[in-house]
PDB file of N, CA and C in Angstrom:
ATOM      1  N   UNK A   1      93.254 -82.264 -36.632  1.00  0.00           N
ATOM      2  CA  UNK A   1      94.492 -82.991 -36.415  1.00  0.00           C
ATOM      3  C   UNK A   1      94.765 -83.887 -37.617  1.00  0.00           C
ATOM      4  N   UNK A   2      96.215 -84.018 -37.528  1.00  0.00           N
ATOM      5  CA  UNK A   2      96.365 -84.458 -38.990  1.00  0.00           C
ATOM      6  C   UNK A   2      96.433 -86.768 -38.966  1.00  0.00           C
ATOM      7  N   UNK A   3      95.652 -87.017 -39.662  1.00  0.00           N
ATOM      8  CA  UNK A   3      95.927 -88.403 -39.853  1.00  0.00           C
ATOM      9  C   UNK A   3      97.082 -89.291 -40.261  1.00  0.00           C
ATOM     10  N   UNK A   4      98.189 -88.155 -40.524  1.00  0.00           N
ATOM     11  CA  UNK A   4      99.728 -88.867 -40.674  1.00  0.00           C
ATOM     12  C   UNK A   4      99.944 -89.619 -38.849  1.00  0.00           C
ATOM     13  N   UNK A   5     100.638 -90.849 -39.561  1.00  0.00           N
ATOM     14  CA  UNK A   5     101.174 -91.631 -38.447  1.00  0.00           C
ATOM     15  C   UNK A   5     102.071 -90.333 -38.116  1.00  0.00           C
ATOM     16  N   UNK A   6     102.812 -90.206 -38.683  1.00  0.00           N
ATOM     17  CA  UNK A   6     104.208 -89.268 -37.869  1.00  0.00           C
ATOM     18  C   UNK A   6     104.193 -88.010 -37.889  1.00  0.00           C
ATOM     19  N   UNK A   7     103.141 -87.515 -38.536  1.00  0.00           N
ATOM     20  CA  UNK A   7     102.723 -86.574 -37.339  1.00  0.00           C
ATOM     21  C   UNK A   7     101.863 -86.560 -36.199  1.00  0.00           C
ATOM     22  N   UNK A   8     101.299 -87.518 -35.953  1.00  0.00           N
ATOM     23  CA  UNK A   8     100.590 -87.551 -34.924  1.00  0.00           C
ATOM     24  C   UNK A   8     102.037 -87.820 -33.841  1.00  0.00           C
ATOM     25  N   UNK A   9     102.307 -89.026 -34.019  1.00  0.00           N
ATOM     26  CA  UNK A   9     103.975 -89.667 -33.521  1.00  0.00           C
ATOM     27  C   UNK A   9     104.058 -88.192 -32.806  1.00  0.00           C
ATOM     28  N   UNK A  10     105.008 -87.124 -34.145  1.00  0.00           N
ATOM     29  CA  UNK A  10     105.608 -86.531 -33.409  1.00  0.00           C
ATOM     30  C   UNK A  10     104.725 -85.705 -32.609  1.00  0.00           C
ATOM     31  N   UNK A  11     103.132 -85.266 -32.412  1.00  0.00           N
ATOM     32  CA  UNK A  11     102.750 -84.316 -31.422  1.00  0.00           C
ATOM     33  C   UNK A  11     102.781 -85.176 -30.515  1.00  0.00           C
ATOM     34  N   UNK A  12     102.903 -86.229 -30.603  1.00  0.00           N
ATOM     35  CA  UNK A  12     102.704 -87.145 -28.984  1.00  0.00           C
ATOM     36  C   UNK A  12     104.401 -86.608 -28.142  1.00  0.00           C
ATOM     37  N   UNK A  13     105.208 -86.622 -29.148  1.00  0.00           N
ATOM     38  CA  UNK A  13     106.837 -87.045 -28.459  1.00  0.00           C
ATOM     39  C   UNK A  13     106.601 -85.308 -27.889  1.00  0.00           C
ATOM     40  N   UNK A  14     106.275 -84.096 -28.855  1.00  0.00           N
ATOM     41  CA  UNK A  14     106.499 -83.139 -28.110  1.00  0.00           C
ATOM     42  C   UNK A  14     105.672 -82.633 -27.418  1.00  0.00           C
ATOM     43  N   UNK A  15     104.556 -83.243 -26.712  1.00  0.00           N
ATOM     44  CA  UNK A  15     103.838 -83.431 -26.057  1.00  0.00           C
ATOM     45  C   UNK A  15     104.481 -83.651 -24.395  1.00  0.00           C
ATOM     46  N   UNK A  16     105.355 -84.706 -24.692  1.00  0.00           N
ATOM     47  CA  UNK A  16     106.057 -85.516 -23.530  1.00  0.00           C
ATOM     48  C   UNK A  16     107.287 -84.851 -23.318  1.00  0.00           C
ATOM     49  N   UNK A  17     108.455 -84.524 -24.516  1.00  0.00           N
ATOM     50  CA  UNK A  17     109.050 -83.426 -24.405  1.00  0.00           C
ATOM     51  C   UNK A  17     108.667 -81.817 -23.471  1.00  0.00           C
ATOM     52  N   UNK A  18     107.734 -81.777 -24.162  1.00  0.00           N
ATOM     53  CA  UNK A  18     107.776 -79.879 -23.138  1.00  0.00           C
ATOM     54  C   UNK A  18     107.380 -80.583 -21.850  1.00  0.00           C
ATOM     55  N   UNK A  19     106.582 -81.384 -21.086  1.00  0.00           N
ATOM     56  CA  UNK A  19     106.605 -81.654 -20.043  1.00  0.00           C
ATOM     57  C   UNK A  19     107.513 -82.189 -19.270  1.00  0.00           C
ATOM     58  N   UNK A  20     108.526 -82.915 -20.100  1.00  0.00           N
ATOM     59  CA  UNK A  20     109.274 -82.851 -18.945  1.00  0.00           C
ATOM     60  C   UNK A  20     110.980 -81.896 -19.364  1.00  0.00           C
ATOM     61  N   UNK A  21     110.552 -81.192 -20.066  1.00  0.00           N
ATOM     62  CA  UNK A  21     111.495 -79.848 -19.908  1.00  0.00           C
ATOM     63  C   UNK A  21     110.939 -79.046 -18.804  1.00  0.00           C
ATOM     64  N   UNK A  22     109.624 -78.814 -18.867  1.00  0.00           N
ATOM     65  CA  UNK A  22     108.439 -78.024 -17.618  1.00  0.00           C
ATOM     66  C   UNK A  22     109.148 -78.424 -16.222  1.00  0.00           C
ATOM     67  N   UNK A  23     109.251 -80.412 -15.771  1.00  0.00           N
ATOM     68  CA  UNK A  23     109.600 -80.274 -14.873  1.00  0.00           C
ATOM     69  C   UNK A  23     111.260 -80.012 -14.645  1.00  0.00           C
ATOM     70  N   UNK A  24     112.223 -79.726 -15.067  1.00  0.00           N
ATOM     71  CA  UNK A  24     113.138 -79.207 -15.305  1.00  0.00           C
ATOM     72  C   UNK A  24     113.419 -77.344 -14.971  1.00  0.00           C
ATOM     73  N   UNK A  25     112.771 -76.570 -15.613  1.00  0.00           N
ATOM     74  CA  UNK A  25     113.197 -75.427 -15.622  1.00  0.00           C
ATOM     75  C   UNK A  25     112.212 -75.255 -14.661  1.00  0.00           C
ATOM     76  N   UNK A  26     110.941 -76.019 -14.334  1.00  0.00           N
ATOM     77  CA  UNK A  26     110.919 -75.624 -12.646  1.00  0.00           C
ATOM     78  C   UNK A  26     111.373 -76.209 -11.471  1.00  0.00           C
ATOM     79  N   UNK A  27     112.145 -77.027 -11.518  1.00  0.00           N
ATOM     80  CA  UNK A  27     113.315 -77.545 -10.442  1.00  0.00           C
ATOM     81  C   UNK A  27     114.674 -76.060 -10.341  1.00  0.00           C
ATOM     82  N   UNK A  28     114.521 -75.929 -12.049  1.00  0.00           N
ATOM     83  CA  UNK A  28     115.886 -74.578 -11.544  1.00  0.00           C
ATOM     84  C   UNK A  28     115.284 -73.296 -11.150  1.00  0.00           C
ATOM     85  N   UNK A  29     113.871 -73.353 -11.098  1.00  0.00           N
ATOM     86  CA  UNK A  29     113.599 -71.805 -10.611  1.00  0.00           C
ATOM     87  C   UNK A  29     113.399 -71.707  -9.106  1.00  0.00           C
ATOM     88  N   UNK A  30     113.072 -73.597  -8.774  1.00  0.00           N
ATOM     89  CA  UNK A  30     112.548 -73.710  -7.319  1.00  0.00           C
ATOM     90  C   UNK A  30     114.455 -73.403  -6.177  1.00  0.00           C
ATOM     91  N   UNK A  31     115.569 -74.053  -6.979  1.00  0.00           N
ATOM     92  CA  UNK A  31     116.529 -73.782  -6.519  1.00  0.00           C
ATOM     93  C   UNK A  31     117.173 -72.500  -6.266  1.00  0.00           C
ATOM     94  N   UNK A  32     116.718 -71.916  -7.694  1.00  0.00           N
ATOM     95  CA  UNK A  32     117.497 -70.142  -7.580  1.00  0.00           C
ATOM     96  C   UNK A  32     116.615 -69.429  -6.672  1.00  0.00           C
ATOM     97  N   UNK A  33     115.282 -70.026  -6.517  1.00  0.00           N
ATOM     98  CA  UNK A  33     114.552 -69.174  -5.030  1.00  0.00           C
ATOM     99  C   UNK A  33     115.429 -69.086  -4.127  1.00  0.00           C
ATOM    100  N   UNK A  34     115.735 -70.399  -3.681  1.00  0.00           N
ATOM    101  CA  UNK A  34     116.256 -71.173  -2.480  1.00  0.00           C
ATOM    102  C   UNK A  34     117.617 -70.300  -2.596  1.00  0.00           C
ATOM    103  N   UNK A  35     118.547 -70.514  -3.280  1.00  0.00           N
ATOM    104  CA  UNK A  35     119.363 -70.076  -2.706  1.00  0.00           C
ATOM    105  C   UNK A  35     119.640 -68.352  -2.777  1.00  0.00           C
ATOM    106  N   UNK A  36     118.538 -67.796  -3.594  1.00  0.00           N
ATOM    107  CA  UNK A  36     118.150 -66.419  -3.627  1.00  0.00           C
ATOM    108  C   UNK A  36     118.162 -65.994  -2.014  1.00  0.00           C
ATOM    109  N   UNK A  37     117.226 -67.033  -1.251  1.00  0.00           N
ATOM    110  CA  UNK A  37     116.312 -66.936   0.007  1.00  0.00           C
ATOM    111  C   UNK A  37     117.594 -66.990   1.009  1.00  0.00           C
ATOM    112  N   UNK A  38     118.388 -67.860   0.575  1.00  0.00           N
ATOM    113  CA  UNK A  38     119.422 -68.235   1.665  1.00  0.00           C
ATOM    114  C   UNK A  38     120.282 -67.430   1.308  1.00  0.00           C
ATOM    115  N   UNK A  39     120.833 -66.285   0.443  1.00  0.00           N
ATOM    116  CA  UNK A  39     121.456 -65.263  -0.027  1.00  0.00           C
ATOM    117  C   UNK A  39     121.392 -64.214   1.396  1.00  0.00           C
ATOM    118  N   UNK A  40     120.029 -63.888   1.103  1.00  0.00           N
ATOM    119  CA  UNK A  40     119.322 -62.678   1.955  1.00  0.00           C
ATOM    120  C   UNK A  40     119.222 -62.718   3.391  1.00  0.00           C
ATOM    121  N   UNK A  41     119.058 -64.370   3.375  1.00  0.00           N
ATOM    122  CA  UNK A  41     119.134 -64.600   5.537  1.00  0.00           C
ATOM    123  C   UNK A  41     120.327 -64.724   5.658  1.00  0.00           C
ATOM    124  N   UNK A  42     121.434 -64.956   4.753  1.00  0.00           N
ATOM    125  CA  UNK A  42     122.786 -64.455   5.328  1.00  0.00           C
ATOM    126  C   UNK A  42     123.150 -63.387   4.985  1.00  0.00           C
ATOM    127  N   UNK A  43     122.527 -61.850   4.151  1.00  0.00           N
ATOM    128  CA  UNK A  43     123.051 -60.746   4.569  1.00  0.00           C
ATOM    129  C   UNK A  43     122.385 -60.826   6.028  1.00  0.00           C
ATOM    130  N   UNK A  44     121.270 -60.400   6.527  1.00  0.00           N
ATOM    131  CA  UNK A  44     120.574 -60.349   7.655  1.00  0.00           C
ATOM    132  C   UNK A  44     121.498 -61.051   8.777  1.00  0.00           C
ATOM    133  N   UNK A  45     122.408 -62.016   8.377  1.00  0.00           N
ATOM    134  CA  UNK A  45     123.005 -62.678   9.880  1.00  0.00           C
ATOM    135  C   UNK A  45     122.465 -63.616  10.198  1.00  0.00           C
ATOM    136  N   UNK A  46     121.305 -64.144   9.757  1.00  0.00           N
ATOM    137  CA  UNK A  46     121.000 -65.504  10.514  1.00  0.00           C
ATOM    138  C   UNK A  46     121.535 -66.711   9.985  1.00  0.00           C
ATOM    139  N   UNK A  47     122.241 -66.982   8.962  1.00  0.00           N
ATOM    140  CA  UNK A  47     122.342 -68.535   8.134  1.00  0.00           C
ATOM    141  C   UNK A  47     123.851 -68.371   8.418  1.00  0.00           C
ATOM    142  N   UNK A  48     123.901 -69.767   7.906  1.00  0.00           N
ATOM    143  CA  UNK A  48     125.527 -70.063   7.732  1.00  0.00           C
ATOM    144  C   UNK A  48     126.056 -70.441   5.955  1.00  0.00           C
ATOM    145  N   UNK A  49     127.213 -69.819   6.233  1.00  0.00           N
ATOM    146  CA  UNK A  49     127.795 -69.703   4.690  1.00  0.00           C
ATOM    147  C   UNK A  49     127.613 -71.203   4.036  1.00  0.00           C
ATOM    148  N   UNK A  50     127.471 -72.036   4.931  1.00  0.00           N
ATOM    149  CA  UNK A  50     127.495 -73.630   4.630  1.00  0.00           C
ATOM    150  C   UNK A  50     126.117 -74.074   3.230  1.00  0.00           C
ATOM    151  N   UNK A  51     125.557 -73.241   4.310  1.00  0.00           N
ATOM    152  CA  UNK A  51     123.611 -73.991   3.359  1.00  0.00           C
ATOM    153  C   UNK A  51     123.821 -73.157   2.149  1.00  0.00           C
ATOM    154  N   UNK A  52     124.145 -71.964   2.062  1.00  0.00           N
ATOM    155  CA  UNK A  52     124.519 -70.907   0.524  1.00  0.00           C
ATOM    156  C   UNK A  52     124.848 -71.597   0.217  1.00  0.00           C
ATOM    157  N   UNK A  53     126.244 -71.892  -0.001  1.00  0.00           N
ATOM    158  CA  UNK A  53     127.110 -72.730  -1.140  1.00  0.00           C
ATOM    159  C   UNK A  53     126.704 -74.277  -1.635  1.00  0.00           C
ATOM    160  N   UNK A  54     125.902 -74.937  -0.754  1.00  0.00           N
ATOM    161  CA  UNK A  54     125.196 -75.863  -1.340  1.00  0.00           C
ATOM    162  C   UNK A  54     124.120 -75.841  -1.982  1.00  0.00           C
ATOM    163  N   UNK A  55     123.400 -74.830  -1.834  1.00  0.00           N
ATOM    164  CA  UNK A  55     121.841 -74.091  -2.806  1.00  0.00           C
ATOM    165  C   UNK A  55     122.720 -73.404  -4.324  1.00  0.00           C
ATOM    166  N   UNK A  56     123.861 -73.017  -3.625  1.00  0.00           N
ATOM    167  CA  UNK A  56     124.140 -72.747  -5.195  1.00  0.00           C
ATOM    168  C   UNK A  56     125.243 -73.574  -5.602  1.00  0.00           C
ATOM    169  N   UNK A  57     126.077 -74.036  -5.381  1.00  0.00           N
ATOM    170  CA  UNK A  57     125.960 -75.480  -6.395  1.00  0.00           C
ATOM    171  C   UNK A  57     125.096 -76.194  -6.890  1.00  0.00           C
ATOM    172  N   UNK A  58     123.775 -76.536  -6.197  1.00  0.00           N
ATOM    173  CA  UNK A  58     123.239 -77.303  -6.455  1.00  0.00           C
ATOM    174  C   UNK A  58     122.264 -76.975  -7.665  1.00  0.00           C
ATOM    175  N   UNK A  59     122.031 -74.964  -7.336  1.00  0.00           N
ATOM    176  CA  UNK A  59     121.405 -74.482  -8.732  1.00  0.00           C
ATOM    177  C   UNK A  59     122.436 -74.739 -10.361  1.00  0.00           C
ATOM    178  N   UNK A  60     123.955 -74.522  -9.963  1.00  0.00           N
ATOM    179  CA  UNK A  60     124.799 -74.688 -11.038  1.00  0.00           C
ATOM    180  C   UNK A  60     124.420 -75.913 -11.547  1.00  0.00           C
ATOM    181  N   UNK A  61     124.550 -77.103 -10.524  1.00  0.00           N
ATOM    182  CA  UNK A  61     124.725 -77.874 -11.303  1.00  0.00           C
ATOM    183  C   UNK A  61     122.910 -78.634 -12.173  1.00  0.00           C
ATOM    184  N   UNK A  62     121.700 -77.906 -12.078  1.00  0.00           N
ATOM    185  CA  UNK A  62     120.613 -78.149 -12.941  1.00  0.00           C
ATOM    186  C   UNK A  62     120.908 -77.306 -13.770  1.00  0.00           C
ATOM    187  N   UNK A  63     121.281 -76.575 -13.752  1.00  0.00           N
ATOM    188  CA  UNK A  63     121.502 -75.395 -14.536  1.00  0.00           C
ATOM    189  C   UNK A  63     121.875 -76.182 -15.907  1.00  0.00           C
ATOM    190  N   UNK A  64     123.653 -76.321 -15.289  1.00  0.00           N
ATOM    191  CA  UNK A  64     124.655 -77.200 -16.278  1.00  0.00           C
ATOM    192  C   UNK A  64     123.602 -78.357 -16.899  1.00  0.00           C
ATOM    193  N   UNK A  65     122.968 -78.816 -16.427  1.00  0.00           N
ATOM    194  CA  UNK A  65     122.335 -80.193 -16.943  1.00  0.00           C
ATOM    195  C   UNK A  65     121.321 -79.862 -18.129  1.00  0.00           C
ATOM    196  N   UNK A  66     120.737 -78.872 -17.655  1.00  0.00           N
ATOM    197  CA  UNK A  66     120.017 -77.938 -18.231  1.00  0.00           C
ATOM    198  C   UNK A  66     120.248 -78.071 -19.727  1.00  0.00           C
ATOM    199  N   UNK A  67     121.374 -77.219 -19.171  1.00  0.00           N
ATOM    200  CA  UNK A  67     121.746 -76.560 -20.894  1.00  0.00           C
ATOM    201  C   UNK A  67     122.559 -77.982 -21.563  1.00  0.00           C
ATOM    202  N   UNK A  68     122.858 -79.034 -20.666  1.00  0.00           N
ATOM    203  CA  UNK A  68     123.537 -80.039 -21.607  1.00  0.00           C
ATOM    204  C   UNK A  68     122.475 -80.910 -22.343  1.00  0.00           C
ATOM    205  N   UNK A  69     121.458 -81.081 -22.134  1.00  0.00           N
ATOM    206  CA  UNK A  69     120.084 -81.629 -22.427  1.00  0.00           C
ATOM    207  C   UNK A  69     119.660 -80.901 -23.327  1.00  0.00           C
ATOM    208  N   UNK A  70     119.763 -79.519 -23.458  1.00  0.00           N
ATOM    209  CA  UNK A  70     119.122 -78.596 -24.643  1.00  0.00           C
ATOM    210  C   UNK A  70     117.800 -78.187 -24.336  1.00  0.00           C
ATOM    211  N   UNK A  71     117.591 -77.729 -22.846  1.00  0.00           N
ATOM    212  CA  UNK A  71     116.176 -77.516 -22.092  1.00  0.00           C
ATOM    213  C   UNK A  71     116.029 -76.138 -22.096  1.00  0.00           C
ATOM    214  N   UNK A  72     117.359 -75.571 -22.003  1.00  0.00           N
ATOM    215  CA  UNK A  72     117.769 -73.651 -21.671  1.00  0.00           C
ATOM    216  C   UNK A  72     118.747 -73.275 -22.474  1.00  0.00           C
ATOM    217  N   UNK A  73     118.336 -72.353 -23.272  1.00  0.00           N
ATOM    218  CA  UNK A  73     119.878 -72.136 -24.092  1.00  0.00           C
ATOM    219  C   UNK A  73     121.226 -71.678 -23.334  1.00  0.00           C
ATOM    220  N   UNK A  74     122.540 -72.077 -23.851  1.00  0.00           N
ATOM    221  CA  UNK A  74     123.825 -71.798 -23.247  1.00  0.00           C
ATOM    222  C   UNK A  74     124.105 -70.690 -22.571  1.00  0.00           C
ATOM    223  N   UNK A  75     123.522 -68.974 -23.271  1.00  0.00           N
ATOM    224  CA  UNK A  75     123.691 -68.129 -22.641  1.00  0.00           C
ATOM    225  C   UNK A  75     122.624 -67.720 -21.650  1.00  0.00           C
ATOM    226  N   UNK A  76     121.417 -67.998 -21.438  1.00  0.00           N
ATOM    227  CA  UNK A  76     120.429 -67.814 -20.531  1.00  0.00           C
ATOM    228  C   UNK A  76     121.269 -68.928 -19.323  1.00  0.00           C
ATOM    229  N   UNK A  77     121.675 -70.213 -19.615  1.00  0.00           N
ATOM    230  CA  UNK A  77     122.336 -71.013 -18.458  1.00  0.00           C
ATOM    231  C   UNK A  77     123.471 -70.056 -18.069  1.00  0.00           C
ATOM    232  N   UNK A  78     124.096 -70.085 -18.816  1.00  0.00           N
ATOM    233  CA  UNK A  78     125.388 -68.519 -17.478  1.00  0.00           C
ATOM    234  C   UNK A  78     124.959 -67.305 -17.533  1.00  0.00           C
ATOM    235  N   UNK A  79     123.429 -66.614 -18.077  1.00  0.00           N
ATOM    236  CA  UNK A  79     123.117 -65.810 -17.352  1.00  0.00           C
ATOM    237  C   UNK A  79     122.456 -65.916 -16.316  1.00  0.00           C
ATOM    238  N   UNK A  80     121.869 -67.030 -15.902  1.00  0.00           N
ATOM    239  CA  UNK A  80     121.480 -67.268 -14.525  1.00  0.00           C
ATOM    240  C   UNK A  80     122.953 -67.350 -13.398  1.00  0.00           C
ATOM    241  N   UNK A  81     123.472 -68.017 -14.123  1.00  0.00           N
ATOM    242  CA  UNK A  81     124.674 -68.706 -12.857  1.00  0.00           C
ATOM    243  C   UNK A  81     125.072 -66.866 -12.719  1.00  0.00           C
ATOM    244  N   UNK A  82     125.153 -66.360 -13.250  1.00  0.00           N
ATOM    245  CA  UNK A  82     126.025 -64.819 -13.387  1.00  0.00           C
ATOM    246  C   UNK A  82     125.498 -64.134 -12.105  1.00  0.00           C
ATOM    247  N   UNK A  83     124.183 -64.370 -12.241  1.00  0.00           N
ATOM    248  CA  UNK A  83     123.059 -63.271 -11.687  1.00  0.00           C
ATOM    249  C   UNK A  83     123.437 -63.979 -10.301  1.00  0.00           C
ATOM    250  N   UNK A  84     123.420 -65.553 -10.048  1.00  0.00           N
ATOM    251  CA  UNK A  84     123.659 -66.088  -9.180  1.00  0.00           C
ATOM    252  C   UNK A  84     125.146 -65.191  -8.258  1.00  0.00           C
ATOM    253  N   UNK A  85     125.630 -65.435  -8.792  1.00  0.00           N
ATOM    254  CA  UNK A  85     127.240 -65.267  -8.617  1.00  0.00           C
ATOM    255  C   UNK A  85     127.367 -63.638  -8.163  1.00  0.00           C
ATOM    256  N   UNK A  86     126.585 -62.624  -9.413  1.00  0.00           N
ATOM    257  CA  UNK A  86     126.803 -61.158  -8.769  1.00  0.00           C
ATOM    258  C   UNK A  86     126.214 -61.022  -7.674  1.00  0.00           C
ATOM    259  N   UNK A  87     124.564 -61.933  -6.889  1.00  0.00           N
ATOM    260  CA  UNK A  87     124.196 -61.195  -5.711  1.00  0.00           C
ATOM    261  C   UNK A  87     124.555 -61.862  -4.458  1.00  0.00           C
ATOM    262  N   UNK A  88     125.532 -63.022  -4.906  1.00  0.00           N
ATOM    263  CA  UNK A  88     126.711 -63.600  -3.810  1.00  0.00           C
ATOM    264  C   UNK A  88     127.653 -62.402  -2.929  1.00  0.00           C
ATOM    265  N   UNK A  89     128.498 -62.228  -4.506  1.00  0.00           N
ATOM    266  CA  UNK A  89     129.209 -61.268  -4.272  1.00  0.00           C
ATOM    267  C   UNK A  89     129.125 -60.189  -3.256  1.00  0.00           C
ATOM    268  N   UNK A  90     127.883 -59.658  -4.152  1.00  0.00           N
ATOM    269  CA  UNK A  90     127.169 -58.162  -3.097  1.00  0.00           C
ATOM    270  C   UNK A  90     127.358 -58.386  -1.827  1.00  0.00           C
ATOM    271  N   UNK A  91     126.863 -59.279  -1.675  1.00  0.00           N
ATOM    272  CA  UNK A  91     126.340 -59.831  -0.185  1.00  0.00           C
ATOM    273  C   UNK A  91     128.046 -60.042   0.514  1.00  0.00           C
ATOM    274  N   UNK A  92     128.893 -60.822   0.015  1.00  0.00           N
ATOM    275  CA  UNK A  92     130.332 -60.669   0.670  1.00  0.00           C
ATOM    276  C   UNK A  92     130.927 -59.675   1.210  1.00  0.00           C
ATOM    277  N   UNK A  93     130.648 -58.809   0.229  1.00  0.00           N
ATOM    278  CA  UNK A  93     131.409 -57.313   0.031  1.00  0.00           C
ATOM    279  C   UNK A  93     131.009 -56.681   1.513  1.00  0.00           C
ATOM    280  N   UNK A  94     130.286 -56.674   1.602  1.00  0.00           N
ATOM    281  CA  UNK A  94     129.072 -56.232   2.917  1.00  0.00           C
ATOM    282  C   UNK A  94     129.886 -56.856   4.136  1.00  0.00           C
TER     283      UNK A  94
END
């Protein structure tokens, strides 16, 4: 390891950086489960359209935060929301 003040500095900052990007992009994977999960129990018939649309807003909006922070790049953030959005769809169509 190197004896520069600033580099040491900076392995400390990106040290603290990737961790809490870590807890970040796993808050948005724990949401796109969720509303993955609540996707599927309302093809099946059991949920209400209510709890969907709040699992996925609520993924949009880490998402959005996401990428405004510079945690997920711009197009991986609307290719999630996309993926979000096409297996909505599916599921309507039905």
């Amino acid at each position: 390891m190197s004896k520069n003040l600033s580099a040491v500095k900076r392995v400390q900052i990106a040290s603290r950086n990737s961790l809490r990007n870590k807890i970040y992009k796993s808050s948005i994977k724990t949401m796109i489960k969720k509303t993955l999960q609540s996707i599927s129990i309302l093809h099946k018939g059991n949920s209400n359209i209510t709890q969907v649309h709040y699992y996925l807003s609520e993924s949009y909006s880490r998402i959005d935060k996401a990428v405004k922070k510079g945690i997920i790049p711009k197009n991986q953030g609307a290719r999630k929301k996309a993926m979000l959005s096409k297996k909505l769809k599916k599921i309507a169509k039905h």
